[in-house]
N, C-alpha and C. Protein backbone atom coordinates (compact mmCIF):
# COMPACT_ATOMS: atom_id res chain seq x y z
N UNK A 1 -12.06 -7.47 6.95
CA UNK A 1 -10.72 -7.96 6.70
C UNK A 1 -10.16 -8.54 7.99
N UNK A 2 -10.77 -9.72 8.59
CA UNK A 2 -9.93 -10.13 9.71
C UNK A 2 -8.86 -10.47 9.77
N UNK A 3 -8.55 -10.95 8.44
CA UNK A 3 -7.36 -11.73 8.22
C UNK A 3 -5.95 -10.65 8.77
N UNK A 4 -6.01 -9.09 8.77
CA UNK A 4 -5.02 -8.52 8.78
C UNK A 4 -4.62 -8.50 10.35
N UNK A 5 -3.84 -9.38 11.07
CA UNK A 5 -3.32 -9.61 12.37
C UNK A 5 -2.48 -8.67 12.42
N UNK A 6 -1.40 -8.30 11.32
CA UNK A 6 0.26 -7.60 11.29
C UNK A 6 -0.34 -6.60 12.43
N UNK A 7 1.19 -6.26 13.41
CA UNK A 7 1.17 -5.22 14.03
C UNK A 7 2.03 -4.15 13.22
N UNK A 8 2.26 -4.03 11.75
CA UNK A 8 2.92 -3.04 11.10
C UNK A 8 1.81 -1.67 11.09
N UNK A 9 2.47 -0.84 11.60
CA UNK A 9 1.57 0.37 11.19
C UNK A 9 1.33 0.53 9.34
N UNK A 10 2.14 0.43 8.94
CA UNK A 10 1.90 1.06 7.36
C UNK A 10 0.62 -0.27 7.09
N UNK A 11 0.90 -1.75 7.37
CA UNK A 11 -0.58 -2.39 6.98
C UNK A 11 -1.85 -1.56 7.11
N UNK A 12 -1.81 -1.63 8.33
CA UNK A 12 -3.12 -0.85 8.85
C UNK A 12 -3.89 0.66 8.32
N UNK A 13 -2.59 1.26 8.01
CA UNK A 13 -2.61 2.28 7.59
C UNK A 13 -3.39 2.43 5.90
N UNK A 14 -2.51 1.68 5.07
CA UNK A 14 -2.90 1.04 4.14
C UNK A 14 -4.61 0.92 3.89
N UNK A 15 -4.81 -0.74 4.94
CA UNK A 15 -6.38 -1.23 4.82
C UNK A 15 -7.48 0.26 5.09
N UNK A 16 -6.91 0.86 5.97
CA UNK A 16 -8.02 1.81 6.30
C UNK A 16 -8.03 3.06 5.28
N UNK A 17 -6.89 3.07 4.66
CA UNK A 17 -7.28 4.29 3.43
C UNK A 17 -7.92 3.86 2.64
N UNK A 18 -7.49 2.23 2.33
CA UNK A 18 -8.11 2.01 0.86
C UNK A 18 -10.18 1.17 1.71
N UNK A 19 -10.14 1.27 2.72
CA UNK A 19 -11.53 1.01 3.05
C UNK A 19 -11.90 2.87 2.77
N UNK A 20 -11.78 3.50 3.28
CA UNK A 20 -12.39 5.12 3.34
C UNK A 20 -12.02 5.28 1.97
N UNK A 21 -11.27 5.00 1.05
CA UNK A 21 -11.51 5.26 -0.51
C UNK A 21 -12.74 4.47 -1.16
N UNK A 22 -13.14 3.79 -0.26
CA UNK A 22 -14.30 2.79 -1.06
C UNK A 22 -13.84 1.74 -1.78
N UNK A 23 -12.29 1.12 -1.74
CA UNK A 23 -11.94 0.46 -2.80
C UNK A 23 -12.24 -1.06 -2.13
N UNK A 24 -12.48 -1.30 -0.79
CA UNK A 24 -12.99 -2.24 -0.25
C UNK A 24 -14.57 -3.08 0.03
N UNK A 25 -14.97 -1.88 -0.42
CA UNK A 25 -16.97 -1.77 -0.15
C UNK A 25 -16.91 -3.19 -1.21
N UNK A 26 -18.20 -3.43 -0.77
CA UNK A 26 -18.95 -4.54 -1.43
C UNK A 26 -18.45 -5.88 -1.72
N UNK A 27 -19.27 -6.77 -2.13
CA UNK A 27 -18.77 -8.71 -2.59
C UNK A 27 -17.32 -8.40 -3.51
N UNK A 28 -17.22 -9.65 -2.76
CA UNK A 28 -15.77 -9.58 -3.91
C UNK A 28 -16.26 -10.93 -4.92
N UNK A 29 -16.29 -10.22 -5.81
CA UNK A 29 -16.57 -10.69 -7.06
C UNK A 29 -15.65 -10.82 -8.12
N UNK A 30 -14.35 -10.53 -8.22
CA UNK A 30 -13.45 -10.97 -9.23
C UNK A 30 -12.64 -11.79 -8.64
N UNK A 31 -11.91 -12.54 -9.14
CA UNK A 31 -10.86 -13.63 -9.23
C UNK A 31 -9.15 -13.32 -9.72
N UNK A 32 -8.26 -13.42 -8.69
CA UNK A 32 -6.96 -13.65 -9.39
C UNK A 32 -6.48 -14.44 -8.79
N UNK A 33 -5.86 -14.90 -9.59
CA UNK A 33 -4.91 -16.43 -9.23
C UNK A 33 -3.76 -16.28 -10.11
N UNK A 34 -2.20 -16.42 -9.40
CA UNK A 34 -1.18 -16.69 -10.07
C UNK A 34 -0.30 -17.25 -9.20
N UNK A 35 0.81 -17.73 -9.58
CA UNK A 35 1.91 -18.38 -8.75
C UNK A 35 3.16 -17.33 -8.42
N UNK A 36 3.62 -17.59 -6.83
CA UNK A 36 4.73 -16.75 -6.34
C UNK A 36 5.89 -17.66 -6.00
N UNK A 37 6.85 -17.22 -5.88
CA UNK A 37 7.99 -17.63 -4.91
C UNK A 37 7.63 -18.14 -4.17
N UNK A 38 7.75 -19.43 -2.61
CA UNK A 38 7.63 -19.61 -2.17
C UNK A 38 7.99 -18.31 -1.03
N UNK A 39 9.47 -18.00 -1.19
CA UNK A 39 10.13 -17.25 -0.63
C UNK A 39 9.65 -15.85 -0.38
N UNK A 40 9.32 -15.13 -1.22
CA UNK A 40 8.58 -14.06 -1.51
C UNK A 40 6.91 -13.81 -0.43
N UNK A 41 6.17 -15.12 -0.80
CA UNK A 41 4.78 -15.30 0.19
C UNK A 41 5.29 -15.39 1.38
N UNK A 42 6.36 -15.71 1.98
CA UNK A 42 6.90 -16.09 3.39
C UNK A 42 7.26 -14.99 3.90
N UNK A 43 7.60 -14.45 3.04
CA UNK A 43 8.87 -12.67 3.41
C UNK A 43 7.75 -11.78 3.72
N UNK A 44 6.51 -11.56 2.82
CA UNK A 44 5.44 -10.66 2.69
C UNK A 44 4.15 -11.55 4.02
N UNK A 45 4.14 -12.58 4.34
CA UNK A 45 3.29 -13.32 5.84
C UNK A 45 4.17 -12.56 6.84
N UNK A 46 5.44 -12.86 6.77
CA UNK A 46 6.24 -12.92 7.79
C UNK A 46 6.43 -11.27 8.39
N UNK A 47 6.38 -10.34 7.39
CA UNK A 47 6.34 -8.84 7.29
C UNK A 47 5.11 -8.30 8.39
N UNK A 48 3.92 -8.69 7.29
CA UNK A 48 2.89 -8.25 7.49
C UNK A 48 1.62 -8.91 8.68
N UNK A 49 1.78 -10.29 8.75
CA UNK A 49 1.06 -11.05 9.90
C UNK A 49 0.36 -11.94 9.28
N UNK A 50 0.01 -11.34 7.75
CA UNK A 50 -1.20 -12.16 7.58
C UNK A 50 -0.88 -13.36 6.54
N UNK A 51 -1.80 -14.13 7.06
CA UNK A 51 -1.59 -15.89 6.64
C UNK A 51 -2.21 -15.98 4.86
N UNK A 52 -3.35 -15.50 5.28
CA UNK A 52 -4.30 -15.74 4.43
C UNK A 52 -3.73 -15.32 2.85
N UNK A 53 -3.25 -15.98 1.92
CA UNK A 53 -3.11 -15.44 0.51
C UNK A 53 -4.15 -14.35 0.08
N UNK A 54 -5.18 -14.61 -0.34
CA UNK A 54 -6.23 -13.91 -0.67
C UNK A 54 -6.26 -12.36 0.23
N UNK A 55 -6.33 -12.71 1.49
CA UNK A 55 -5.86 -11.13 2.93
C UNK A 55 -4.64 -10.79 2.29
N UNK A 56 -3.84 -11.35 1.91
CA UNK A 56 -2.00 -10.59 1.43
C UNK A 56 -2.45 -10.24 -0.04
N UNK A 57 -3.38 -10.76 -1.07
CA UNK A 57 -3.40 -10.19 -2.24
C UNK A 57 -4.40 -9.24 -1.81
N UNK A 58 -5.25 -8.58 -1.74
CA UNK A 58 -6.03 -7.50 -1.08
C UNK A 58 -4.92 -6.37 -0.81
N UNK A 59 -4.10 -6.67 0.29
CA UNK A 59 -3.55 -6.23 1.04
C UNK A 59 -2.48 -5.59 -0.05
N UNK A 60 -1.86 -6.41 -1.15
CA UNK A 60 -0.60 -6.13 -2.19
C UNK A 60 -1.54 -4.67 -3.16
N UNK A 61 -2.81 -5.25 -3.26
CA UNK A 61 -3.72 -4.38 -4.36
C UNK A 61 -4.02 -3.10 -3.81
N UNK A 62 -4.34 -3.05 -2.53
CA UNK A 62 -4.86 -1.53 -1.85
C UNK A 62 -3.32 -0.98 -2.12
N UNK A 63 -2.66 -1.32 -1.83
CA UNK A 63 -1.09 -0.32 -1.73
C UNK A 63 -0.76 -0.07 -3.12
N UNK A 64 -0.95 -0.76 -4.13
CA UNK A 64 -0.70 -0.05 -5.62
C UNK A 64 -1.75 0.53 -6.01
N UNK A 65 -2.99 0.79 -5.64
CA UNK A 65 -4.12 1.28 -5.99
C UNK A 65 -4.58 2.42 -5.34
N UNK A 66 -3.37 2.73 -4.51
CA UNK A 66 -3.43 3.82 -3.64
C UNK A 66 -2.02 5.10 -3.84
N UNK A 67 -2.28 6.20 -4.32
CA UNK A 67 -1.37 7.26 -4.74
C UNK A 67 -0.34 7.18 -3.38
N UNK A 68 1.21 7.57 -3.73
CA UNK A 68 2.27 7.67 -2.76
C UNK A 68 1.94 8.69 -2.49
N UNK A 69 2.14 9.33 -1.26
CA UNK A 69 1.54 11.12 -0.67
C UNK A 69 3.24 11.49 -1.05
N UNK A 70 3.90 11.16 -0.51
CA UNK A 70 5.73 11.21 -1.26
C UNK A 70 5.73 11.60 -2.36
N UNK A 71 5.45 10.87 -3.47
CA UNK A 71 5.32 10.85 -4.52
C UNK A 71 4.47 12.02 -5.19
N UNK A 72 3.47 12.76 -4.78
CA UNK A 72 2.73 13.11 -5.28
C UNK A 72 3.04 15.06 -4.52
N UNK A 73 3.98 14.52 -3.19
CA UNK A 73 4.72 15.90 -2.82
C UNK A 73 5.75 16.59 -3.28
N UNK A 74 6.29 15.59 -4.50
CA UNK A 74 8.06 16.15 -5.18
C UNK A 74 6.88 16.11 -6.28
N UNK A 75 6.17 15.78 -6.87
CA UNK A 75 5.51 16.05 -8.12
C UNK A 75 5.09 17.69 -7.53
N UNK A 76 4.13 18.05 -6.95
CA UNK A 76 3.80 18.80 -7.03
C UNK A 76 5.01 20.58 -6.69
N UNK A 77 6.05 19.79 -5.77
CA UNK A 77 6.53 20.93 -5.53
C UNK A 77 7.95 20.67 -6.62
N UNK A 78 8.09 19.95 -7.53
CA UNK A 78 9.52 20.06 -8.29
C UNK A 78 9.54 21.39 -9.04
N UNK A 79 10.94 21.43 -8.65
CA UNK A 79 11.48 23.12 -9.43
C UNK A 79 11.11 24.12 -8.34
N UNK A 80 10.64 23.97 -7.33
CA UNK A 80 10.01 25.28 -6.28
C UNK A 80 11.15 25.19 -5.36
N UNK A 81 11.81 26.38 -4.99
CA UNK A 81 12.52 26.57 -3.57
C UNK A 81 11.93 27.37 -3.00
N UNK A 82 12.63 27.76 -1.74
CA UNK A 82 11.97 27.87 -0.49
C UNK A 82 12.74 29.43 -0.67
N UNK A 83 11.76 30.02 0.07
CA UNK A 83 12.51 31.68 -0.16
C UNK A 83 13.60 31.96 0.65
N UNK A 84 14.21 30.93 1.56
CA UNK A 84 15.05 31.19 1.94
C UNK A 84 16.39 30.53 1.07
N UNK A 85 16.04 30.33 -0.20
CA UNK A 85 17.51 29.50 -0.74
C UNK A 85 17.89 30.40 -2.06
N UNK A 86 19.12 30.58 -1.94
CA UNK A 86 19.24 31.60 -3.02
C UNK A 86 20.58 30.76 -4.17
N UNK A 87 20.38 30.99 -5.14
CA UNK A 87 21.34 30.29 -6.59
C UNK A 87 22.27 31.22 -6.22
N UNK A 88 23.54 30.64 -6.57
CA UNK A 88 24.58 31.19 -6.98
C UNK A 88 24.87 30.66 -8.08
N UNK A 89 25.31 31.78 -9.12
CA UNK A 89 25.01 31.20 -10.53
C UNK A 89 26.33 32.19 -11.07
């Protein structure tokens, strides 16, 4: 993935989970093509560093294809308090 120049930590962060998930291994062999905002491709180059459409769609796909750790920390702990919190009821 040369294309990823951004000095954003979360990019980087990103490419390298979804490479150690394996979701990067091998030819890229499928195809997507659709049309954006002009505005939108500029905001998401301008964010992230990278030029390349194809490097920014990669880049859009590892991050939805990858679980929020956030997300997956209020899932697991909803309804649990902490033994130091007590109801007043």
């Amino acid at each position: 993935m040369s294309g990823f120049k951004g000095s954003a930590k979360h990019t980087a962060v990103v490419v390298e989970e979804a490479r150690r998930a394996g979701l990067l291994a091998g030819e890229r062999t499928e195809h997507v093509s659709f049309r954006a905002p002009k505005a939108l491709l500029e905001a998401a180059q301008r964010e992230t560093g990278i030029m390349s459409p194809t490097e920014l769609g990669i880049l859009a796909l590892a991050t939805l294809a990858q679980p929020d750790p956030a997300v997956e920390y209020l899932k697991k702990s909803y309804g649990v308090l902490g033994t130091d919190h007590k109801l007043e009821i």
